[in-house]
N, C-alpha and C. Protein backbone atom coordinates (compact mmCIF):
# COMPACT_ATOMS: atom_id res chain seq x y z
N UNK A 1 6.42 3.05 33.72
CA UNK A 1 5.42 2.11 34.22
C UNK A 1 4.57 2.75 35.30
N UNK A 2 5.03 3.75 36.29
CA UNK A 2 4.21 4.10 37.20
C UNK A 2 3.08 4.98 36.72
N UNK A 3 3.85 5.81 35.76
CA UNK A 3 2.80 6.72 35.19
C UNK A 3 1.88 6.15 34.69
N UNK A 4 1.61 4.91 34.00
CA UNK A 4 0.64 4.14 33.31
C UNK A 4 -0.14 3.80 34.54
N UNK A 5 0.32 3.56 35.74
CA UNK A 5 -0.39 3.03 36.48
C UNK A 5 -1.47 4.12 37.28
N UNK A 6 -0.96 4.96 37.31
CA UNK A 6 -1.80 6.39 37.67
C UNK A 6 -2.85 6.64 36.76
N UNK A 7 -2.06 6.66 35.44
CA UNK A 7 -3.29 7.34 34.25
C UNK A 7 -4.27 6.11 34.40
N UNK A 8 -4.76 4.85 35.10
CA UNK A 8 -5.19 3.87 34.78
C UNK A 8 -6.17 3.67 36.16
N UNK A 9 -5.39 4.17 36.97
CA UNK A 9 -6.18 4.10 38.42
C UNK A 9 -7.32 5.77 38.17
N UNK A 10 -6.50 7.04 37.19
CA UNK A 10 -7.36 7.94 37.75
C UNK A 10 -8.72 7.71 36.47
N UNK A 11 -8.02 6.86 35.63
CA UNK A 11 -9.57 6.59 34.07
C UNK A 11 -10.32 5.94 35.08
N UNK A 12 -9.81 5.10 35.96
CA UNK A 12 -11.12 3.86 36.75
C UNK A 12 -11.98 4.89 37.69
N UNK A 13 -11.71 5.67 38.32
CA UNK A 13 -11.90 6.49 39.70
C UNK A 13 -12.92 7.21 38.84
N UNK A 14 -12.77 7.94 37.22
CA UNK A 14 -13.51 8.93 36.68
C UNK A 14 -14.61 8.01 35.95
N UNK A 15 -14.33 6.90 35.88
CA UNK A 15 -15.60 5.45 34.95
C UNK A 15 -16.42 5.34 36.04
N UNK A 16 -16.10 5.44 37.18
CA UNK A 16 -16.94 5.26 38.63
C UNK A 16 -17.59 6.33 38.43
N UNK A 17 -17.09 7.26 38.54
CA UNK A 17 -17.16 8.69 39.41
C UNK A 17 -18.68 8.54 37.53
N UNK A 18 -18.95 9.17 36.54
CA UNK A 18 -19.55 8.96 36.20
C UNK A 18 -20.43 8.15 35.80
N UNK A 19 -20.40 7.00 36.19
CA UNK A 19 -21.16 5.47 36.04
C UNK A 19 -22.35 6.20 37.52
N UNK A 20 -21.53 6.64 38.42
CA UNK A 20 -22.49 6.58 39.62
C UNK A 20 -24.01 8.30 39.40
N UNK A 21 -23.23 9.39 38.44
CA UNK A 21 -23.72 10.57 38.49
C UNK A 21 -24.98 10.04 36.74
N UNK A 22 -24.24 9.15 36.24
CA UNK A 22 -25.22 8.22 35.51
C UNK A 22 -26.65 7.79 35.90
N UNK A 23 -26.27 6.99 36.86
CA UNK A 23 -27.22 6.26 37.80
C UNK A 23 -28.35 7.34 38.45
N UNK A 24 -27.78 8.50 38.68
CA UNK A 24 -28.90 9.20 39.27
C UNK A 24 -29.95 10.00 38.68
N UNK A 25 -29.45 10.14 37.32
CA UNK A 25 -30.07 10.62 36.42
C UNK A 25 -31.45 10.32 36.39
N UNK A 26 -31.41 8.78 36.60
CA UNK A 26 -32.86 8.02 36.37
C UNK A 26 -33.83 7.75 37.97
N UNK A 27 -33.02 8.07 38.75
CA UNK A 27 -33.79 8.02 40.02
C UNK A 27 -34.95 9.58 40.27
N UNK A 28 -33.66 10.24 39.59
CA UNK A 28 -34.25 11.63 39.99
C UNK A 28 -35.39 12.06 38.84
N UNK A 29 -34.94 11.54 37.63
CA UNK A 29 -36.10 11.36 36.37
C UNK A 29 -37.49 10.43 36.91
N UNK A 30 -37.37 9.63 37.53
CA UNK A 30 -38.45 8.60 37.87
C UNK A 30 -38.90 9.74 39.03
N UNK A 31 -38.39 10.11 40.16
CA UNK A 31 -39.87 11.09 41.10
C UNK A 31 -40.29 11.92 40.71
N UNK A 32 -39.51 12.65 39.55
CA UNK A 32 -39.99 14.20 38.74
C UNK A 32 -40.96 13.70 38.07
N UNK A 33 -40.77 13.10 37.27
CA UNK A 33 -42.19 12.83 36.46
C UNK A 33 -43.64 12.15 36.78
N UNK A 34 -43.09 11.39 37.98
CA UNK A 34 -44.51 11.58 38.39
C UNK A 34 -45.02 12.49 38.88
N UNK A 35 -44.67 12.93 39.62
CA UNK A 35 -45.18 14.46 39.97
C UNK A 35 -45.95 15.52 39.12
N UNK A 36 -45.14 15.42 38.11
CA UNK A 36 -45.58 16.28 36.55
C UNK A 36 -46.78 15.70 36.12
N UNK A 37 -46.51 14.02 35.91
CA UNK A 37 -47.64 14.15 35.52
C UNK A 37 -49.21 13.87 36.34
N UNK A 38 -48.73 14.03 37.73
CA UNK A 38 -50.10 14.45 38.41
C UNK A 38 -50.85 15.79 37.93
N UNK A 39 -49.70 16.62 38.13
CA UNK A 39 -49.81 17.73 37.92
C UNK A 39 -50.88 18.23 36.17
N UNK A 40 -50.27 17.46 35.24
CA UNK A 40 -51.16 17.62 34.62
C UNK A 40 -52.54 16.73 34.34
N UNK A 41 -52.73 15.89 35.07
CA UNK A 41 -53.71 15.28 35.10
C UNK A 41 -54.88 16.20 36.32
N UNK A 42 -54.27 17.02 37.18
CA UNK A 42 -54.81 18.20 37.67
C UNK A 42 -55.94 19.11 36.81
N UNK A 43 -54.40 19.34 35.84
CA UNK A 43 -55.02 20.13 34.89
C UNK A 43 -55.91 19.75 33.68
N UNK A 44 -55.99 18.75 33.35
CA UNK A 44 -56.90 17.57 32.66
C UNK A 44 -58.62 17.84 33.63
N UNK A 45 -58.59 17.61 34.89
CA UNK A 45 -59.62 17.51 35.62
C UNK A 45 -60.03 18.89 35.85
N UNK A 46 -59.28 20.42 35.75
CA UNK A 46 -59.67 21.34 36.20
C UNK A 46 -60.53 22.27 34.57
N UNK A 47 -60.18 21.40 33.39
CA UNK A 47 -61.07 21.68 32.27
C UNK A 47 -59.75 22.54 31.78
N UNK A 48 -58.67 22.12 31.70
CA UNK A 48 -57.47 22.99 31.00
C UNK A 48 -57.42 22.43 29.38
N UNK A 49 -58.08 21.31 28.91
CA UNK A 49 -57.92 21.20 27.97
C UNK A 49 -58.90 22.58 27.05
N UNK A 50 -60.06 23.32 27.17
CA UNK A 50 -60.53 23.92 26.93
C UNK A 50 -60.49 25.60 27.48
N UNK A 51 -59.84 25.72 28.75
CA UNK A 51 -59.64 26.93 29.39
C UNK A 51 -58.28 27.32 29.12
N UNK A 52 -57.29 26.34 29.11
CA UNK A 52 -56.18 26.48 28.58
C UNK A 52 -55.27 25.89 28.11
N UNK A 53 -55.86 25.85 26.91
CA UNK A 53 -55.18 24.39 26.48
C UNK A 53 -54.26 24.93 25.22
N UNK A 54 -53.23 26.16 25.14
CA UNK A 54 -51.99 26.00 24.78
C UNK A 54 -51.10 25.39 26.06
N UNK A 55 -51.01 25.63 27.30
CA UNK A 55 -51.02 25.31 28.11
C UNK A 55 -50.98 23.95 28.66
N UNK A 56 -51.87 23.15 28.84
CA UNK A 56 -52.30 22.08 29.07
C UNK A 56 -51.26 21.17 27.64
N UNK A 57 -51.62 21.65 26.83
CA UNK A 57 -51.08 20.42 25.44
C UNK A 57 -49.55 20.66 25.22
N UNK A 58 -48.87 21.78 25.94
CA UNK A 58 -47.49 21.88 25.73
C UNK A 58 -46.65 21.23 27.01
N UNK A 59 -47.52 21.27 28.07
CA UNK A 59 -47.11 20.54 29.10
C UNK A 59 -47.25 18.73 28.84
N UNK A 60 -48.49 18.49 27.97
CA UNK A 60 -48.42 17.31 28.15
C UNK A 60 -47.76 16.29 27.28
N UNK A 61 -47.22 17.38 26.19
CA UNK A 61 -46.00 16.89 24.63
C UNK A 61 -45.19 16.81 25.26
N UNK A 62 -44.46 17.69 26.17
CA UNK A 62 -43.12 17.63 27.10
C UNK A 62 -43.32 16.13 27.80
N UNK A 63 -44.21 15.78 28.44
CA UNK A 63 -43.71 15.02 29.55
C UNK A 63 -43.65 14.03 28.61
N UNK A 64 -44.61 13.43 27.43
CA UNK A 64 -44.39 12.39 26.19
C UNK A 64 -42.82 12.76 25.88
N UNK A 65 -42.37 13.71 25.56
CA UNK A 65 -41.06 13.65 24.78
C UNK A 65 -39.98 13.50 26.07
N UNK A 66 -40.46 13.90 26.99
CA UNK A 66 -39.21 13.46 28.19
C UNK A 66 -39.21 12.00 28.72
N UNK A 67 -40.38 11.34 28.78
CA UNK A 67 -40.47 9.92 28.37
C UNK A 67 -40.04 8.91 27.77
N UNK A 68 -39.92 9.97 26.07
CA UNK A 68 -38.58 9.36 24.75
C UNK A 68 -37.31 9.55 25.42
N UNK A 69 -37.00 10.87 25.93
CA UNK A 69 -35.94 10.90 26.18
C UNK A 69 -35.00 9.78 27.05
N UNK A 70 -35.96 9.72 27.99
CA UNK A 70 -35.61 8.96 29.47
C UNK A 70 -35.30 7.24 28.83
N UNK A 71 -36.36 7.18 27.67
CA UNK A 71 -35.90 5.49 27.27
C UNK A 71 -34.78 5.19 26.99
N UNK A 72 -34.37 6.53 26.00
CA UNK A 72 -33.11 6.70 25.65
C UNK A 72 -32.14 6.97 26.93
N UNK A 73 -32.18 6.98 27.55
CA UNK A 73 -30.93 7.04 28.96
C UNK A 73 -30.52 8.53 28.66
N UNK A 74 -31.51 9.32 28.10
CA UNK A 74 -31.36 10.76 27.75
C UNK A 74 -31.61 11.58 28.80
N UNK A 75 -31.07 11.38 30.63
CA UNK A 75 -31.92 11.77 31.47
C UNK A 75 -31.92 13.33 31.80
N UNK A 76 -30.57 13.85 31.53
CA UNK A 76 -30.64 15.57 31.47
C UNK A 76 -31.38 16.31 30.57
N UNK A 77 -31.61 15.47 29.26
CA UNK A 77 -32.77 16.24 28.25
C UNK A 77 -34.31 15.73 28.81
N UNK A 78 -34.15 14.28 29.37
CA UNK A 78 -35.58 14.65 30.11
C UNK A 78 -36.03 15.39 31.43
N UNK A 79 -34.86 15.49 31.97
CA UNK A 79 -35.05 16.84 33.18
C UNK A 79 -35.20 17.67 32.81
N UNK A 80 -34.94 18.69 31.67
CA UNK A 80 -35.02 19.69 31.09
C UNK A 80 -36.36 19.87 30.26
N UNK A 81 -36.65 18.71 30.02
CA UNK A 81 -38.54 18.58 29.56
C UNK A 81 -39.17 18.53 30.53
N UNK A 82 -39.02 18.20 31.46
CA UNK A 82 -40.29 18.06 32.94
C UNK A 82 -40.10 19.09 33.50
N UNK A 83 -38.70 20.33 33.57
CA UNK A 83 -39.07 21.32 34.01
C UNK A 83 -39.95 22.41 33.24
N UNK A 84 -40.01 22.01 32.07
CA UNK A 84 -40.87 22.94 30.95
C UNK A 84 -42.01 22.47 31.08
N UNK A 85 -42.56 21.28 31.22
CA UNK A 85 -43.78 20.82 31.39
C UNK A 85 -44.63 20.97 32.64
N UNK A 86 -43.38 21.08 33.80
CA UNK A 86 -44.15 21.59 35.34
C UNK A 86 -44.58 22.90 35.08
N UNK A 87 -44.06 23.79 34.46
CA UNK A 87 -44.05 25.16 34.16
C UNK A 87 -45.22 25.65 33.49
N UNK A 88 -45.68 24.57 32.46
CA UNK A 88 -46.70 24.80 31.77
C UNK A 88 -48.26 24.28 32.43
N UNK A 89 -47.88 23.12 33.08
CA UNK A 89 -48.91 22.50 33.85
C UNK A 89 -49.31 23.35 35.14
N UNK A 90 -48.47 24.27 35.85
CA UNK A 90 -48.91 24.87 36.69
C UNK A 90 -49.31 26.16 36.20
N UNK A 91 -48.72 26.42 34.82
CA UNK A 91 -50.30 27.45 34.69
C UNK A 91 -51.53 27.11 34.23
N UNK A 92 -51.50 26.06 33.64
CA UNK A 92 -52.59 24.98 33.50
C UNK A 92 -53.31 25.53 34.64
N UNK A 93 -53.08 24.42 35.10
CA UNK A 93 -53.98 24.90 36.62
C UNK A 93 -54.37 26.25 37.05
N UNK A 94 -53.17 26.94 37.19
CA UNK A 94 -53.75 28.20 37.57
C UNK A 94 -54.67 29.12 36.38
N UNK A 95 -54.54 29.14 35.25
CA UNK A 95 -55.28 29.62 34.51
C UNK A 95 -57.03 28.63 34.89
N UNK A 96 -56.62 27.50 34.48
CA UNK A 96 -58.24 26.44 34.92
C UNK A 96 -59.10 27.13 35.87
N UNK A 97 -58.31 27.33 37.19
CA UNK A 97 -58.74 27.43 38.32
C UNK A 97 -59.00 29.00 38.47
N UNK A 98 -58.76 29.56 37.71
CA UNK A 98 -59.14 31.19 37.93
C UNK A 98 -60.44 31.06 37.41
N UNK A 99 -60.33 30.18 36.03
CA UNK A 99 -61.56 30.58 34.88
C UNK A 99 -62.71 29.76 35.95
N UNK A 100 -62.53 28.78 36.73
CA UNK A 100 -63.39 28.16 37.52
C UNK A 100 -64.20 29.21 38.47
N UNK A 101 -63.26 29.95 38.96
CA UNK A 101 -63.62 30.63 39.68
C UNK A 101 -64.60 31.87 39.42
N UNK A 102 -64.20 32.09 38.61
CA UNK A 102 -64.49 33.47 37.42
C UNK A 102 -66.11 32.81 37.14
N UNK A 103 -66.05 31.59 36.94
CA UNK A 103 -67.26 30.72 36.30
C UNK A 103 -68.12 30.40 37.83
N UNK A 104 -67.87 30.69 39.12
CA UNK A 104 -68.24 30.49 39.93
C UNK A 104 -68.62 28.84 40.48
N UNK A 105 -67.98 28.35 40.23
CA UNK A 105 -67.63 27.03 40.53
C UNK A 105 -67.08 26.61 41.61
């Protein structure tokens, strides 16, 4: 009987213990993505759809599919899309902003 009572107290402690690393999934998914998608709305305004727009359109499929993900309570596959999409959006930009420059703008 005691042993049942252990294996029962340590299942509750580990239903917590992930219920709570659950929960953060979506806090930390909700400030990342906005961010991202400033970021590519940056790159939207700096003319990345045309200066660099493998760039620009792979960043902005990611943050759509990390979106799906996130509905789905999929929040580590959508962290793993917003870091591919920050990645792409900031060369967004930086490619935009060279060709701006380059263009004397």
């Amino acid at each position: 009987m005691r042993e049942t009572a252990k294996h029962t107290i340590a299942g509750a402690i580990f239903a917590v213990a992930l219920a709570s690393v659950g929960g953060c999934g979506g806090v930390v998914y909700s400030a990342r993505i906005n961010s991202v998608e400033a970021k590519v709305e940056k790159a939207k305004e700096l003319g990345a759809e045309s200066s660099a727009p493998y760039e620009y359109y792979s960043a902005k499929v990611r943050v759509e599919r990390a979106q799906q993900e996130a509905s789905r309570a999929e929040y580590g596959d959508a962290l793993d899309l917003i870091d591919e999409a920050e990645n792409f959006a900031d060369r967004a930009i930086n490619q935009s902003s060279a060709v701006r420059k380059g263009a004397g703008r």
